[in-house]
PDB file of N, CA and C in Angstrom:
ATOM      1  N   UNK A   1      20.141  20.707  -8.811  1.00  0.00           N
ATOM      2  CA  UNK A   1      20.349  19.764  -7.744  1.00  0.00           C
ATOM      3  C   UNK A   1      19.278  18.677  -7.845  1.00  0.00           C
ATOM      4  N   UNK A   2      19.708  17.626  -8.117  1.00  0.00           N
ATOM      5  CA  UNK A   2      18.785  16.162  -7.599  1.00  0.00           C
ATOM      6  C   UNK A   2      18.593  15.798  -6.544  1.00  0.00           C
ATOM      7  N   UNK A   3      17.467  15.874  -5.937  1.00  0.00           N
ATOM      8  CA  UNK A   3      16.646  15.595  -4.575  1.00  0.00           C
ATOM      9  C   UNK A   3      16.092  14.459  -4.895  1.00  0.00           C
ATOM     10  N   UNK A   4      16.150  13.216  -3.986  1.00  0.00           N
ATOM     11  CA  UNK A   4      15.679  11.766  -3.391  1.00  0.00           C
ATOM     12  C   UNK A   4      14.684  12.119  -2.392  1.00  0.00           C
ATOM     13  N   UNK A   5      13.357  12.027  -2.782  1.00  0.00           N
ATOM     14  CA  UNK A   5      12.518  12.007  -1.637  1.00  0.00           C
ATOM     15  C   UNK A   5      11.500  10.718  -1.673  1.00  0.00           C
ATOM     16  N   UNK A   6      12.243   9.825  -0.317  1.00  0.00           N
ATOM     17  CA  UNK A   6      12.102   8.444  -0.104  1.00  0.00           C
ATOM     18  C   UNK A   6      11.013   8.978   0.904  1.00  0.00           C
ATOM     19  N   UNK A   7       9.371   8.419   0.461  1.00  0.00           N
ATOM     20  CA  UNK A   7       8.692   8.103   1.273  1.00  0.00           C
ATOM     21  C   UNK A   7       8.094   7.287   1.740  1.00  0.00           C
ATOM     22  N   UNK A   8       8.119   7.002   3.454  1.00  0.00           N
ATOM     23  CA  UNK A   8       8.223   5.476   4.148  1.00  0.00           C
ATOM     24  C   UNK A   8       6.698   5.534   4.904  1.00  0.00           C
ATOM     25  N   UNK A   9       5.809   6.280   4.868  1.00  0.00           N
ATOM     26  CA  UNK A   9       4.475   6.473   5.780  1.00  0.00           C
ATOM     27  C   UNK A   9       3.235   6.072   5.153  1.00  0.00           C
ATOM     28  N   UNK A  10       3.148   5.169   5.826  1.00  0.00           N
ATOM     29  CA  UNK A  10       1.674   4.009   5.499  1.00  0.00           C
ATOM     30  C   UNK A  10       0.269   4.717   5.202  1.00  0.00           C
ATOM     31  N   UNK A  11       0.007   5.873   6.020  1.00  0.00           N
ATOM     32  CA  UNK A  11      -0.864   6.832   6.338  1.00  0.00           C
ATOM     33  C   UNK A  11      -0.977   8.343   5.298  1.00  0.00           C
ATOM     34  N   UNK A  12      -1.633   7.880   4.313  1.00  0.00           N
ATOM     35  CA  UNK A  12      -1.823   9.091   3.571  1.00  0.00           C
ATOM     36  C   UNK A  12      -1.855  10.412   3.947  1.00  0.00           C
ATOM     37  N   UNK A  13      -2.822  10.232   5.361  1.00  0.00           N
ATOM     38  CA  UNK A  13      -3.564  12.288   5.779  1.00  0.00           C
ATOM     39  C   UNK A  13      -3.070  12.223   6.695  1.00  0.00           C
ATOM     40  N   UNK A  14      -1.652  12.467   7.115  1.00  0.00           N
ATOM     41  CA  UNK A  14      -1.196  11.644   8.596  1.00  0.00           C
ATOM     42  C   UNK A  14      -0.173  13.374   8.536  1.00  0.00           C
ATOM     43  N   UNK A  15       0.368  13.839   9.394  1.00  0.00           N
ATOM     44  CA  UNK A  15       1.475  14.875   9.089  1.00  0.00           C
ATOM     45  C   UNK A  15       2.631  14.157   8.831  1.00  0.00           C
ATOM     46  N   UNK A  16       3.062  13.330   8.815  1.00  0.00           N
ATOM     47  CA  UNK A  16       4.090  12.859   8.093  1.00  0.00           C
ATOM     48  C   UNK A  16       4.234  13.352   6.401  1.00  0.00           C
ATOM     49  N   UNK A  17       2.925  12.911   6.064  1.00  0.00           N
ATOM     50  CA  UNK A  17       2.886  13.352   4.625  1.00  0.00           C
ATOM     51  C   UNK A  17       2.987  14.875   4.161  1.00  0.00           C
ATOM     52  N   UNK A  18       2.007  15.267   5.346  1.00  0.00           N
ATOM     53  CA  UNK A  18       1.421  16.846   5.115  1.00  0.00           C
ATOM     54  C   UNK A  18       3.642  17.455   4.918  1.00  0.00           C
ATOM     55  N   UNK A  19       4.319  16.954   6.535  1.00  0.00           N
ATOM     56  CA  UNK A  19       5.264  17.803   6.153  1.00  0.00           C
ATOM     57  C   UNK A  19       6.408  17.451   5.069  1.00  0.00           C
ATOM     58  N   UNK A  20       5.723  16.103   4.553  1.00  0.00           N
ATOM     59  CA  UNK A  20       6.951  15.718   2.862  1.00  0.00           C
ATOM     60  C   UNK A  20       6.242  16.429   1.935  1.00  0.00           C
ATOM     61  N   UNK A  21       5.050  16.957   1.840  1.00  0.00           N
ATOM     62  CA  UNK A  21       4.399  18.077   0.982  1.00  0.00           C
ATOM     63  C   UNK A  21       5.008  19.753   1.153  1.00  0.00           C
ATOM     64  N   UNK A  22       5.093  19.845   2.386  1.00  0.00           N
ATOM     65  CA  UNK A  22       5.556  20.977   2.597  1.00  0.00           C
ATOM     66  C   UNK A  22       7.330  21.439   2.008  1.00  0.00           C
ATOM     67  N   UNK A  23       7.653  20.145   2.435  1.00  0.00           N
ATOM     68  CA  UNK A  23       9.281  20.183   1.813  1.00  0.00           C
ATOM     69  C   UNK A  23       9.545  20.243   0.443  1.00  0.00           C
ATOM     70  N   UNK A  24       8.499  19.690  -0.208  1.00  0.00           N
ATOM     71  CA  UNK A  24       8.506  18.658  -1.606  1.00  0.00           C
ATOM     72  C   UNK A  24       8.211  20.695  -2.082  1.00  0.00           C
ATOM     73  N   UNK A  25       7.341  21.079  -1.524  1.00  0.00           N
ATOM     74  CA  UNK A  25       6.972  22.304  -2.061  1.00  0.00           C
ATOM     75  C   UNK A  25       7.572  23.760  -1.982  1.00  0.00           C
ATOM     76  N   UNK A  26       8.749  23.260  -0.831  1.00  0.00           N
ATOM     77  CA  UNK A  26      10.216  24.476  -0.969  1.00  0.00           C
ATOM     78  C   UNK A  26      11.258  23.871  -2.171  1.00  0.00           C
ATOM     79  N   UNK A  27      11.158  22.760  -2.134  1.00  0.00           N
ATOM     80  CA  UNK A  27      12.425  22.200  -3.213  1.00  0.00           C
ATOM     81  C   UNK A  27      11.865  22.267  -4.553  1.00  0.00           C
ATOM     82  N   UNK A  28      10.810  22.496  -4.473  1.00  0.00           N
ATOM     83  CA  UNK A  28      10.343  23.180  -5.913  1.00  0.00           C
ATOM     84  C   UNK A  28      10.674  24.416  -6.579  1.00  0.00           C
ATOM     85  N   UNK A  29      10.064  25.341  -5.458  1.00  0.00           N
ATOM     86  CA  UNK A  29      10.230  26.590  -5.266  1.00  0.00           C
ATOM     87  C   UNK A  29      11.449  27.296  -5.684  1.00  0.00           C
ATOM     88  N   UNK A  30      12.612  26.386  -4.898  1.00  0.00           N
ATOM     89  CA  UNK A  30      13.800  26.580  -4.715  1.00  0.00           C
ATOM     90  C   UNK A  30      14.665  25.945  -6.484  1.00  0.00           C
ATOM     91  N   UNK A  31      13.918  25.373  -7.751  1.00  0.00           N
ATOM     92  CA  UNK A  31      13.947  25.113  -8.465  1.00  0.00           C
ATOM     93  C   UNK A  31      14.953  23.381  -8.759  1.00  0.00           C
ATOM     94  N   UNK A  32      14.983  22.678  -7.430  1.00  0.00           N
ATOM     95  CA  UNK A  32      15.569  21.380  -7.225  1.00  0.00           C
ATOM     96  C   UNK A  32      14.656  20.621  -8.025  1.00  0.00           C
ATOM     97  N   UNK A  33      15.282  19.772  -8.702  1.00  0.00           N
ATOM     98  CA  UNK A  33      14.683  18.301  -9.352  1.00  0.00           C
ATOM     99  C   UNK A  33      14.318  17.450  -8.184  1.00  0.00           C
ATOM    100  N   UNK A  34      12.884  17.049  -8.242  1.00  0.00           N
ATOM    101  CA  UNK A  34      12.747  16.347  -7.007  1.00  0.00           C
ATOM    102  C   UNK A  34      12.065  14.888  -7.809  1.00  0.00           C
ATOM    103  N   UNK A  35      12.681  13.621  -7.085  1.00  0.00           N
ATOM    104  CA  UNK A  35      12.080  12.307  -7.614  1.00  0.00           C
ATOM    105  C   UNK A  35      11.480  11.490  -5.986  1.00  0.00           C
ATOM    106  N   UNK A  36       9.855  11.712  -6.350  1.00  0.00           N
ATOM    107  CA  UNK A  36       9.113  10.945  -5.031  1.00  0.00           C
ATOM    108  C   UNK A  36       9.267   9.478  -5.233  1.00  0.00           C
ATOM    109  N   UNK A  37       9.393   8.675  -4.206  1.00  0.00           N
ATOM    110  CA  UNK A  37       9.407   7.727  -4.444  1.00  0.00           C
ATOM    111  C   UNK A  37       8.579   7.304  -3.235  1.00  0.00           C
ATOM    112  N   UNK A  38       7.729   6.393  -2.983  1.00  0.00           N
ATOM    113  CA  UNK A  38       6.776   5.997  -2.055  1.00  0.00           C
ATOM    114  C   UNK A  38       7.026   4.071  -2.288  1.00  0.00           C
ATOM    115  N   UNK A  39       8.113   4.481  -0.972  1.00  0.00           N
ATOM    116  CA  UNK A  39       8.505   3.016  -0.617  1.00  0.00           C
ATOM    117  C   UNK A  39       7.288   1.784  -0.156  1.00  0.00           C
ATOM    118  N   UNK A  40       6.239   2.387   0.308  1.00  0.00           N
ATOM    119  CA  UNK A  40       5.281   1.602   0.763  1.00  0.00           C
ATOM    120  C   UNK A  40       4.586   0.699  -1.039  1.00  0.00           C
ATOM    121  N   UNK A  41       4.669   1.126  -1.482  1.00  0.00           N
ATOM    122  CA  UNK A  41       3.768   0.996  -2.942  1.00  0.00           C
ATOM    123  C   UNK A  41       5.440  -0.152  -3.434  1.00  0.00           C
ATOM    124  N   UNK A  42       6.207  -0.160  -3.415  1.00  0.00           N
ATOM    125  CA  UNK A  42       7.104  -0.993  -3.759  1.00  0.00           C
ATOM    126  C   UNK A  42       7.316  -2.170  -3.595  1.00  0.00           C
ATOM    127  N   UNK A  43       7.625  -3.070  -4.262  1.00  0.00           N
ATOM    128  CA  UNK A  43       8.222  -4.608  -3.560  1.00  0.00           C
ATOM    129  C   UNK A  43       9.553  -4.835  -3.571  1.00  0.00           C
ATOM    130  N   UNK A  44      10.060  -4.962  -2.424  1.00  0.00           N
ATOM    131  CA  UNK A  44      11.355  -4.887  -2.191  1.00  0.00           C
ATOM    132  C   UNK A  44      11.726  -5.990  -1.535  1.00  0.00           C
ATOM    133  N   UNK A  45      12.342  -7.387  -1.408  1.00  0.00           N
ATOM    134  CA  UNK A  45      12.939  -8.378  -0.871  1.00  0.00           C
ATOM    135  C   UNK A  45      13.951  -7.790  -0.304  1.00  0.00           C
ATOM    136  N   UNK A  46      14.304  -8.839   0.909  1.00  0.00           N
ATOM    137  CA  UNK A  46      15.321  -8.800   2.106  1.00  0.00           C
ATOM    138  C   UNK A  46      16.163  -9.108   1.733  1.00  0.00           C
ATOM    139  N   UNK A  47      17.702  -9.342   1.902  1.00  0.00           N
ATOM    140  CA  UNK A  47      18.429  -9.975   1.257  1.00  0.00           C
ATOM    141  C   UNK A  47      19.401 -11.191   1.370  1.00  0.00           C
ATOM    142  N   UNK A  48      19.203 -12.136   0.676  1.00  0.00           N
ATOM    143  CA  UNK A  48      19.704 -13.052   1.001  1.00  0.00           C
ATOM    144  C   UNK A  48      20.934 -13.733   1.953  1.00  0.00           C
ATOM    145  N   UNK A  49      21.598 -12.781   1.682  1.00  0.00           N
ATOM    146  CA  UNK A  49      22.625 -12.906   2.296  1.00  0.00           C
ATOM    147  C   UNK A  49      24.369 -13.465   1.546  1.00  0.00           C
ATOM    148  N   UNK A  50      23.721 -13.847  -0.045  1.00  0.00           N
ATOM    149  CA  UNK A  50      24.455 -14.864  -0.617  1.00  0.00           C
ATOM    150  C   UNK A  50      25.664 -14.405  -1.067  1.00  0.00           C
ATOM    151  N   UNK A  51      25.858 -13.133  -1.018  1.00  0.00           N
ATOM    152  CA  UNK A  51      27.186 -12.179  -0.998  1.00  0.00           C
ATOM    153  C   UNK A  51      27.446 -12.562  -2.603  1.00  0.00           C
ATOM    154  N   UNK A  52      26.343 -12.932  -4.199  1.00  0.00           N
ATOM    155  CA  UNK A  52      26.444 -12.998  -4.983  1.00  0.00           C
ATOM    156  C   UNK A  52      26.792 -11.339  -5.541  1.00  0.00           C
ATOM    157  N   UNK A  53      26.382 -10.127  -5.066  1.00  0.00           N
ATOM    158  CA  UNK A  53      26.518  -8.893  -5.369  1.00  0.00           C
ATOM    159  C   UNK A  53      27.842  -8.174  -5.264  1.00  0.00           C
ATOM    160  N   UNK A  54      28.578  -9.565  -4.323  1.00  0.00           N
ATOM    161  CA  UNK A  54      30.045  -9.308  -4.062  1.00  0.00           C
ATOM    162  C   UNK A  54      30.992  -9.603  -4.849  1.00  0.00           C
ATOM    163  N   UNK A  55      30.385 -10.958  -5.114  1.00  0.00           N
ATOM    164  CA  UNK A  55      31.773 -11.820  -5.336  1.00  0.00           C
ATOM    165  C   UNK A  55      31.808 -12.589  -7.212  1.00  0.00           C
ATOM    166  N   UNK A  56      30.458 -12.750  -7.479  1.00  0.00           N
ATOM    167  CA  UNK A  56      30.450 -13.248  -8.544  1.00  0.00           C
ATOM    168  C   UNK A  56      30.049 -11.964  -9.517  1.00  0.00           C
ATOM    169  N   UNK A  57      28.708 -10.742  -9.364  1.00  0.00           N
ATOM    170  CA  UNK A  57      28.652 -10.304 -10.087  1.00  0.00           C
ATOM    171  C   UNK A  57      28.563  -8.712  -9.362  1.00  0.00           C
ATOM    172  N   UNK A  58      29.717  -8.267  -9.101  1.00  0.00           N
ATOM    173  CA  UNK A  58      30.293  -6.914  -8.269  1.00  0.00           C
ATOM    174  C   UNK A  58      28.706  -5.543  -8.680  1.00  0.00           C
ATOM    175  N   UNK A  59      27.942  -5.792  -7.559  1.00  0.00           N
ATOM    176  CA  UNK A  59      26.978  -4.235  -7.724  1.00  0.00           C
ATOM    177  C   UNK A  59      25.377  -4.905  -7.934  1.00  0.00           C
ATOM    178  N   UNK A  60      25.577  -5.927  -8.387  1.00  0.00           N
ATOM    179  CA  UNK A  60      24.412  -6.467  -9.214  1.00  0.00           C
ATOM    180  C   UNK A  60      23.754  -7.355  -7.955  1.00  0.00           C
ATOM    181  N   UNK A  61      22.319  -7.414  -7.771  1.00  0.00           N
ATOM    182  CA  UNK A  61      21.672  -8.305  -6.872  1.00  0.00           C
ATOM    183  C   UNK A  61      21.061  -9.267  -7.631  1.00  0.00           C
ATOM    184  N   UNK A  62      21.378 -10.544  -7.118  1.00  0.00           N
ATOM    185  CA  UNK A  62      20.449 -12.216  -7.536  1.00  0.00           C
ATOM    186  C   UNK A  62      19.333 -11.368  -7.750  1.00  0.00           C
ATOM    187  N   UNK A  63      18.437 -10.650  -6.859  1.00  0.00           N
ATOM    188  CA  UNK A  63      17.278 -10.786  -6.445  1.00  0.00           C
ATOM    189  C   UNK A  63      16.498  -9.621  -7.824  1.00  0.00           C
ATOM    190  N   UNK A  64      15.519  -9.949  -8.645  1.00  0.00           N
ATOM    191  CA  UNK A  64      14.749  -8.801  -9.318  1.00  0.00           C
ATOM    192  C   UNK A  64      14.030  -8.374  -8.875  1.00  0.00           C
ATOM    193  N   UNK A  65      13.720  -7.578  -8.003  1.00  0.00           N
ATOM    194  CA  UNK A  65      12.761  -6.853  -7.610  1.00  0.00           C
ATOM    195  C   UNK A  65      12.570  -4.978  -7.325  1.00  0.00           C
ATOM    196  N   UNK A  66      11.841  -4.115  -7.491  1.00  0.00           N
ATOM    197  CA  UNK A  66      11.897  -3.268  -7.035  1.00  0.00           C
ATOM    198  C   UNK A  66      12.959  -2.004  -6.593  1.00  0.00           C
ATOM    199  N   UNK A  67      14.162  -2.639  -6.034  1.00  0.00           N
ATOM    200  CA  UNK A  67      15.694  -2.101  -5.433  1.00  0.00           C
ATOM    201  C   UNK A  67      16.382  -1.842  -6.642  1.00  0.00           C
ATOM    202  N   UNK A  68      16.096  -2.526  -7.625  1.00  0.00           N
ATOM    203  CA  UNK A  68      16.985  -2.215  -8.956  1.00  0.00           C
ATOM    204  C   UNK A  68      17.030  -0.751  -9.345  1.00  0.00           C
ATOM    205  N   UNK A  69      15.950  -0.197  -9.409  1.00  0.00           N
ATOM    206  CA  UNK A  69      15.891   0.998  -9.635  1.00  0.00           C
ATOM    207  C   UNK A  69      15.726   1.989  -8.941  1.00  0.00           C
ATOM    208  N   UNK A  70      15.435   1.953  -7.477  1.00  0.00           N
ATOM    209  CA  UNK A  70      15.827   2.945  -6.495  1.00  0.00           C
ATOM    210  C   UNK A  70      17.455   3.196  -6.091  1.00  0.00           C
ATOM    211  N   UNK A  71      17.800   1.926  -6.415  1.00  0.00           N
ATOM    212  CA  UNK A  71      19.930   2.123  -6.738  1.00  0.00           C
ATOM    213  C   UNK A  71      19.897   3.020  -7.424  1.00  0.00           C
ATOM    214  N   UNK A  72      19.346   3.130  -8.833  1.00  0.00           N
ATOM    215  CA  UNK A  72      19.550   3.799 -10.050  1.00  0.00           C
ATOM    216  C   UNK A  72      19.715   5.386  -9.188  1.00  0.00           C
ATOM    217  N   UNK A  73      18.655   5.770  -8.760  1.00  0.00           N
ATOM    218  CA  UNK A  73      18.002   6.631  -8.460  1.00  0.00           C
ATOM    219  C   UNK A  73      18.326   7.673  -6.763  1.00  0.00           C
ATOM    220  N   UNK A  74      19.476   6.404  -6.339  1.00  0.00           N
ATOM    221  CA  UNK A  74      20.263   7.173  -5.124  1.00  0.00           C
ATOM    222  C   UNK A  74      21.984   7.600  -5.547  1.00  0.00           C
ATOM    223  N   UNK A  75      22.057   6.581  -6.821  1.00  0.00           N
ATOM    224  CA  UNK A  75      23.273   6.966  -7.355  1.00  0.00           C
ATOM    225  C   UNK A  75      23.266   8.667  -7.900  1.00  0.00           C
ATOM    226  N   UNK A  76      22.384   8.942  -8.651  1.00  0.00           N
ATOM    227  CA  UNK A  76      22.021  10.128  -9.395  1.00  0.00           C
ATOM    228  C   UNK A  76      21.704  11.237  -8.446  1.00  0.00           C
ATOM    229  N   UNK A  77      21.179  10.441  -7.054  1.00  0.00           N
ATOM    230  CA  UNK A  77      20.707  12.017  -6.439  1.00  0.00           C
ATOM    231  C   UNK A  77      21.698  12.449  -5.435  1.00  0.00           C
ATOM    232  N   UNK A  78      21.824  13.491  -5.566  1.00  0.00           N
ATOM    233  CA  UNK A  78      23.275  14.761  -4.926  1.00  0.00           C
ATOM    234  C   UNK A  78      22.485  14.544  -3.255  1.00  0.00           C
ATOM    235  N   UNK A  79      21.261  14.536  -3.113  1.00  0.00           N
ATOM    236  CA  UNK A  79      20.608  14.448  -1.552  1.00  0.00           C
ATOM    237  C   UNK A  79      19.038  13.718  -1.236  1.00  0.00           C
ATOM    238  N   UNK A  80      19.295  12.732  -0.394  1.00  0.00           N
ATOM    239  CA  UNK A  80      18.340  12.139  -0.248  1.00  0.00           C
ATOM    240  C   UNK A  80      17.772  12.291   0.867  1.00  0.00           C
ATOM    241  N   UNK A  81      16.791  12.410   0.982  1.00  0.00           N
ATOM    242  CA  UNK A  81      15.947  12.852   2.155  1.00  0.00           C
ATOM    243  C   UNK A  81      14.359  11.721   2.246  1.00  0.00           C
ATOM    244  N   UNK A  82      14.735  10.956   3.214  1.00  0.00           N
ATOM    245  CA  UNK A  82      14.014  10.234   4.116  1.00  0.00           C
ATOM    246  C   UNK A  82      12.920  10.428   4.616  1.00  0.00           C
ATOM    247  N   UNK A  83      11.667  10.299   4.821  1.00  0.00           N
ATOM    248  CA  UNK A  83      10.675  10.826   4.944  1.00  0.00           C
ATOM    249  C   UNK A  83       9.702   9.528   5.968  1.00  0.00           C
ATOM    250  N   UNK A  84       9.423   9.554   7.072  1.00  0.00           N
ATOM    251  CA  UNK A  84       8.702   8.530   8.058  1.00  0.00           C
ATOM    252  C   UNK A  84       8.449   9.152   9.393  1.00  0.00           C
ATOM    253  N   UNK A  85       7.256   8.283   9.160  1.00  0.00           N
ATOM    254  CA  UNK A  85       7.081   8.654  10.697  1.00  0.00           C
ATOM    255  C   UNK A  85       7.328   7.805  12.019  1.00  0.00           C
ATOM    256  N   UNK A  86       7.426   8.690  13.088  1.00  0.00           N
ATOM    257  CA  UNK A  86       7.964   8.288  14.372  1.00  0.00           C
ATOM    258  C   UNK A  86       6.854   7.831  15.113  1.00  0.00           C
ATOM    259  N   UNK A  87       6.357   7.155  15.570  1.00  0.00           N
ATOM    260  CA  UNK A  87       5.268   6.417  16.924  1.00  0.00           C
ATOM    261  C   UNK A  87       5.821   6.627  18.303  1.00  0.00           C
ATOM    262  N   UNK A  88       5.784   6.912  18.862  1.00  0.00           N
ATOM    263  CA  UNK A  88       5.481   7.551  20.429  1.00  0.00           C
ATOM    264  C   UNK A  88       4.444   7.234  21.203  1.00  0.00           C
ATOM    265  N   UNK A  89       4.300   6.323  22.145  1.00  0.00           N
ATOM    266  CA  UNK A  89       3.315   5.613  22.337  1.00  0.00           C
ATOM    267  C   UNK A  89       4.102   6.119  24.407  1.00  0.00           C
TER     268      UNK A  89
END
């Protein structure tokens, strides 16, 4: 099984992390292929809007950045699992 583990938490020693360690360390266990990905460390542009991914070149974004290969990488994985933290103020 291919596991997506998208992580979104700014805060290294924060429990956010502690419990994507804890998970990261049953889906091991459990003998799952796991690919971390730490969205914060990425550059990722917004998107234009120019509907070029639609209409002229079907899948493909104007834009080079970063997203190219996390596509790659949600296509391939059977489950992706999201990883952020919540603020409660």
């Amino acid at each position: 099984m291919n596991v997506l583990l998208l992580l979104a938490n700014p805060r290294k020693v924060g429990y956010t992390e502690r419990l994507a360690n804890l998970f990261r360390q049953g889906l091991d266990e459990s003998g799952a292929k796991v690919t971390d990905v730490d969205l914060t460390t990425l550059s990722i542009q917004t998107c234009l809007g120019c509907f070029h991914c639609w209409l002229a070149t079907p899948g493909q974004c104007v834009l080079s950045d970063d997203m190219t290969r996390q596509l790659e990488l949600v296509l391939e994985a059977d489950v992706i699992v999201c990883v952020t933290p919540l603020y409660y103020f």
